[in-house]
C-alpha atoms as a PDB file:
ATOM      1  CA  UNK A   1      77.754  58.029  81.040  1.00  0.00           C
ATOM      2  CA  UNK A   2      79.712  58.277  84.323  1.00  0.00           C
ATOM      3  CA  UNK A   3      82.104  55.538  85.582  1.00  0.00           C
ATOM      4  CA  UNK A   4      83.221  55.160  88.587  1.00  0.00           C
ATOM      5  CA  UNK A   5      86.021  52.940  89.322  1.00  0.00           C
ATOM      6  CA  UNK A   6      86.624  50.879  92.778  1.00  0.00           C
ATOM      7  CA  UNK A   7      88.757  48.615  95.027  1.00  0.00           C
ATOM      8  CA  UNK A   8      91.865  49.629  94.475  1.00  0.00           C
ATOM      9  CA  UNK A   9      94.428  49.831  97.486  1.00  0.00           C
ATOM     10  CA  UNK A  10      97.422  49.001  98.858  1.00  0.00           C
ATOM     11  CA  UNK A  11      98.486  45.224  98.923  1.00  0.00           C
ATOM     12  CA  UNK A  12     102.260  43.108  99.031  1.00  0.00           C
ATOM     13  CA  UNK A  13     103.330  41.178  95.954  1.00  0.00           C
ATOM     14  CA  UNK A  14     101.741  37.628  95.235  1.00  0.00           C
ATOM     15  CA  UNK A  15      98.895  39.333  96.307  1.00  0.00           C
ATOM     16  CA  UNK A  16      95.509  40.096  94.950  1.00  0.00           C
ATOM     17  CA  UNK A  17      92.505  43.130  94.423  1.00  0.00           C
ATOM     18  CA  UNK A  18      89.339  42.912  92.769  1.00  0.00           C
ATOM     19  CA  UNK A  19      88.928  46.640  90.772  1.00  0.00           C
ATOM     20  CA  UNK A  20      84.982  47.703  89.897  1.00  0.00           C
ATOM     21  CA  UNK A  21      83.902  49.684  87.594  1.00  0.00           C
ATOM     22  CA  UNK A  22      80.430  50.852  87.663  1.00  0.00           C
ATOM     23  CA  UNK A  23      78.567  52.641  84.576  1.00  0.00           C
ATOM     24  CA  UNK A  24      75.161  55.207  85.439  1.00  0.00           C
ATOM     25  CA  UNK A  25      73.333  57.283  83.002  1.00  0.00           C
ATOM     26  CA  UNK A  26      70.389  57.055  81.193  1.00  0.00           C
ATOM     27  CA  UNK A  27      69.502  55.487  77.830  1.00  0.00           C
ATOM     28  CA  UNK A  28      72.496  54.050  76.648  1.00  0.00           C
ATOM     29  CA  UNK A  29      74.496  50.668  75.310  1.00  0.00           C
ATOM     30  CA  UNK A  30      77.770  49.857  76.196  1.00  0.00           C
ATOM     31  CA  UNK A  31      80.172  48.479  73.497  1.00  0.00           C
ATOM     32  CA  UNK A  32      83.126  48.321  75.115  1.00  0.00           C
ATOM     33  CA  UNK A  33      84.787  48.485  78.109  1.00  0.00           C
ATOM     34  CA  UNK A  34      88.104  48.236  79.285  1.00  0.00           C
ATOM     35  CA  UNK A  35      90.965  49.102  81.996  1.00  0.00           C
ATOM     36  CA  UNK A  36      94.046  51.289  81.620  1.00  0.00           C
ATOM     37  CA  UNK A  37      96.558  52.192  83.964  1.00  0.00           C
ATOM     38  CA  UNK A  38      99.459  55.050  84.147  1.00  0.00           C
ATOM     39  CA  UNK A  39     102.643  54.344  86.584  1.00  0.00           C
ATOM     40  CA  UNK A  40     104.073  57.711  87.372  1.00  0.00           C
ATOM     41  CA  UNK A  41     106.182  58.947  84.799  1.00  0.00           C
ATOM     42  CA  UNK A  42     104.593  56.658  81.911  1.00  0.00           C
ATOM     43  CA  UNK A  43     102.441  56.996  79.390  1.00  0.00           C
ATOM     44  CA  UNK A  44      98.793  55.355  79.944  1.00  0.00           C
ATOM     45  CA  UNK A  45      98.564  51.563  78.713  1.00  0.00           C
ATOM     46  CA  UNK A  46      96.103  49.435  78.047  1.00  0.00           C
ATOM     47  CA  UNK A  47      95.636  46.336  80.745  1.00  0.00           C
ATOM     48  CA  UNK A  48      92.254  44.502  79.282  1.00  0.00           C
ATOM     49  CA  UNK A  49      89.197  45.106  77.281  1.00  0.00           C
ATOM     50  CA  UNK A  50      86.074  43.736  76.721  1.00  0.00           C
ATOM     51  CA  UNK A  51      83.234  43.312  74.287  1.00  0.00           C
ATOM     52  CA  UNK A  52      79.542  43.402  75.547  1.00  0.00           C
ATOM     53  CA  UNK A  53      78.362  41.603  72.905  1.00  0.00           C
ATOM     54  CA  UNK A  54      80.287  38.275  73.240  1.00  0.00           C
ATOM     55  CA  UNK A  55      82.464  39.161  76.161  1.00  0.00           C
ATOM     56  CA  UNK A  56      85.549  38.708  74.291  1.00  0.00           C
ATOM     57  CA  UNK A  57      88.342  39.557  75.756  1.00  0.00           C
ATOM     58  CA  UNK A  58      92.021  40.968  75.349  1.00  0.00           C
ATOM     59  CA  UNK A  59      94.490  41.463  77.539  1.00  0.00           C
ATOM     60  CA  UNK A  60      98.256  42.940  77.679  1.00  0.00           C
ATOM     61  CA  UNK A  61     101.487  40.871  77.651  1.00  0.00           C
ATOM     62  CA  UNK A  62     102.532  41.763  81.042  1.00  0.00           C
ATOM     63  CA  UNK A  63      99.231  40.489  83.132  1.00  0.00           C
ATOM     64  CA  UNK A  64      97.948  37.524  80.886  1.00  0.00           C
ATOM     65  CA  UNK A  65      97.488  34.560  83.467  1.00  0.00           C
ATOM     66  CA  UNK A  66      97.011  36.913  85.889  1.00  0.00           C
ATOM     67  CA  UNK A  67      94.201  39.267  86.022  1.00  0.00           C
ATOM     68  CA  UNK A  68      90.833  38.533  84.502  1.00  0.00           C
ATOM     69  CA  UNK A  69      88.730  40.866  82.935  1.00  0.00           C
ATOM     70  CA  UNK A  70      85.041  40.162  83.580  1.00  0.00           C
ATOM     71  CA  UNK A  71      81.575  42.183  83.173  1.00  0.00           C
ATOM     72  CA  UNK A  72      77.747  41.953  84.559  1.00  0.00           C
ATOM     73  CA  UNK A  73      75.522  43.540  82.009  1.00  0.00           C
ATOM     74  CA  UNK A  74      72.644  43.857  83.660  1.00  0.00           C
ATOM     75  CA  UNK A  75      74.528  45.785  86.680  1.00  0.00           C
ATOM     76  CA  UNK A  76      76.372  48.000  83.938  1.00  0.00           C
ATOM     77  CA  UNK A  77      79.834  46.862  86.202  1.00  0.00           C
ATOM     78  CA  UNK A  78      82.816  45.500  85.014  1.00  0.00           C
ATOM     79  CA  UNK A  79      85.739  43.670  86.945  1.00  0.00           C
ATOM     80  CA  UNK A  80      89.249  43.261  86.443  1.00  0.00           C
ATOM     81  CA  UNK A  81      90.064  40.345  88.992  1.00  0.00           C
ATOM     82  CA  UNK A  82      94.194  40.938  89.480  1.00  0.00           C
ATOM     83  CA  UNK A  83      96.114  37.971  91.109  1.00  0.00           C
ATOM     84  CA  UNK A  84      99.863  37.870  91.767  1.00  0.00           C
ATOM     85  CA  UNK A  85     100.405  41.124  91.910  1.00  0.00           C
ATOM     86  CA  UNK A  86     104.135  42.334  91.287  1.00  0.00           C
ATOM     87  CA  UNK A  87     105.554  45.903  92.453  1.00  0.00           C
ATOM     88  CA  UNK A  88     105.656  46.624  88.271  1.00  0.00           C
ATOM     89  CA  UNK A  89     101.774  46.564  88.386  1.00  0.00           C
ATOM     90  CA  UNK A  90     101.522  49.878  90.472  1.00  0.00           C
ATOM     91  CA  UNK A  91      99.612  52.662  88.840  1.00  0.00           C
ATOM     92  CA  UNK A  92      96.282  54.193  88.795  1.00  0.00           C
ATOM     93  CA  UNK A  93      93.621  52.122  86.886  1.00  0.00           C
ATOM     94  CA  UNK A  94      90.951  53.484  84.468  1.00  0.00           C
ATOM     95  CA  UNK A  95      88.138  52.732  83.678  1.00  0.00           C
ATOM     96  CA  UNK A  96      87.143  53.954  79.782  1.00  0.00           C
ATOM     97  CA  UNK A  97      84.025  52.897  78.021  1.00  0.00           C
ATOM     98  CA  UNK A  98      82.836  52.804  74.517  1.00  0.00           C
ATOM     99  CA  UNK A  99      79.024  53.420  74.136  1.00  0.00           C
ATOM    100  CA  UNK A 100      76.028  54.760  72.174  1.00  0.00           C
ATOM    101  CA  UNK A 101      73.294  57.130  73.232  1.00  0.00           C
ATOM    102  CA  UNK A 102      70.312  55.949  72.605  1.00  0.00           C
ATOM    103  CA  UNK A 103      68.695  59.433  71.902  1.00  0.00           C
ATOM    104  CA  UNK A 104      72.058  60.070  69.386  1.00  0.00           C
ATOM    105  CA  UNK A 105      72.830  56.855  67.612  1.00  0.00           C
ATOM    106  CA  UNK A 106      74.106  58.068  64.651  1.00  0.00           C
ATOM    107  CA  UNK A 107      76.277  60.513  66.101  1.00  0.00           C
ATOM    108  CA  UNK A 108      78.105  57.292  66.620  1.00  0.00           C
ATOM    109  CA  UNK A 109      80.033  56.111  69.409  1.00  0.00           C
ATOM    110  CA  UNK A 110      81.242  58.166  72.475  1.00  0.00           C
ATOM    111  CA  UNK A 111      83.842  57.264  75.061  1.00  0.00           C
ATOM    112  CA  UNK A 112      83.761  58.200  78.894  1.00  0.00           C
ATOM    113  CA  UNK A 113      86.448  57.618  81.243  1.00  0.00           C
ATOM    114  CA  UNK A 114      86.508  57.079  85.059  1.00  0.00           C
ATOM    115  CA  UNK A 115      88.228  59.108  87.539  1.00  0.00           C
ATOM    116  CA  UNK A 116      90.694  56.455  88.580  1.00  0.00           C
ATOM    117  CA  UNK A 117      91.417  54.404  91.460  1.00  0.00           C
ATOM    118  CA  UNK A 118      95.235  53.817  92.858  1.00  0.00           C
ATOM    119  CA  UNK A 119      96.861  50.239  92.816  1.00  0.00           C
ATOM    120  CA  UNK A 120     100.154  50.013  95.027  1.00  0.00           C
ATOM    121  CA  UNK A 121     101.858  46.914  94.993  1.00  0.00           C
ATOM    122  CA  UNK A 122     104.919  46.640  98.124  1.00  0.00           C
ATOM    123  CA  UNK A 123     107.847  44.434  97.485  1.00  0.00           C
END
């Protein structure tokens, strides 16, 4: 499964970007899918997930009320909608997926991750 991640750019604070993340391959089921980010200097953290099954969601302390994790199954794409945007919120965004093969279902789940797209919030 490649993903390739989207919209990303360079915006001022109490601002807003809508990131993409588009899933291609053949014969497969996502489970999960989610966005990550890494600030220089830190460690990767999680931002949101979500379920394809129920579209539950989960999201980090630091951008609860403000972005909004969404997905379009039958596209394979998944959004992270990001609203007041602060300087803090400047990294590179992943997108990693949880999914089976369709040909290898019980070699269990696999996990793919995007190439990244850059966020830069200016104060």
């Amino acid at each position: 499964v490649q993903l390739v991640e989207s919209g990303g750019g360079l915006v001022q604070a109490g601002g807003s970007l809508r990131l993409s993340c588009a899933a291609s391959g053949n014969g497969f089921s996502i489970n999960v899918m989610g966005w990550y980010r890494q600030a220089p200097g830190k460690q990767r953290e999680l931002v949101a997930l979500i379920t394809s099954s129920d579209s539950r969601t989960t999201y980090a302390d630091s951008v609860k009320g403000r972005f909004t994790i969404s997905r379009d199954n039958a596209k394979n794409t998944m959004y992270l909608q990001m609203n007041s945007l602060q300087p803090e919120d400047t990294a590179v965004y992943f997108c990693p997926a949880l999914y089976l093969l369709h040909s290898a279902i019980l070699a269990g789940p696999r996990s793919s991750w995007g190439q990244g797209t850059q966020v830069t919030v200016s104060s």
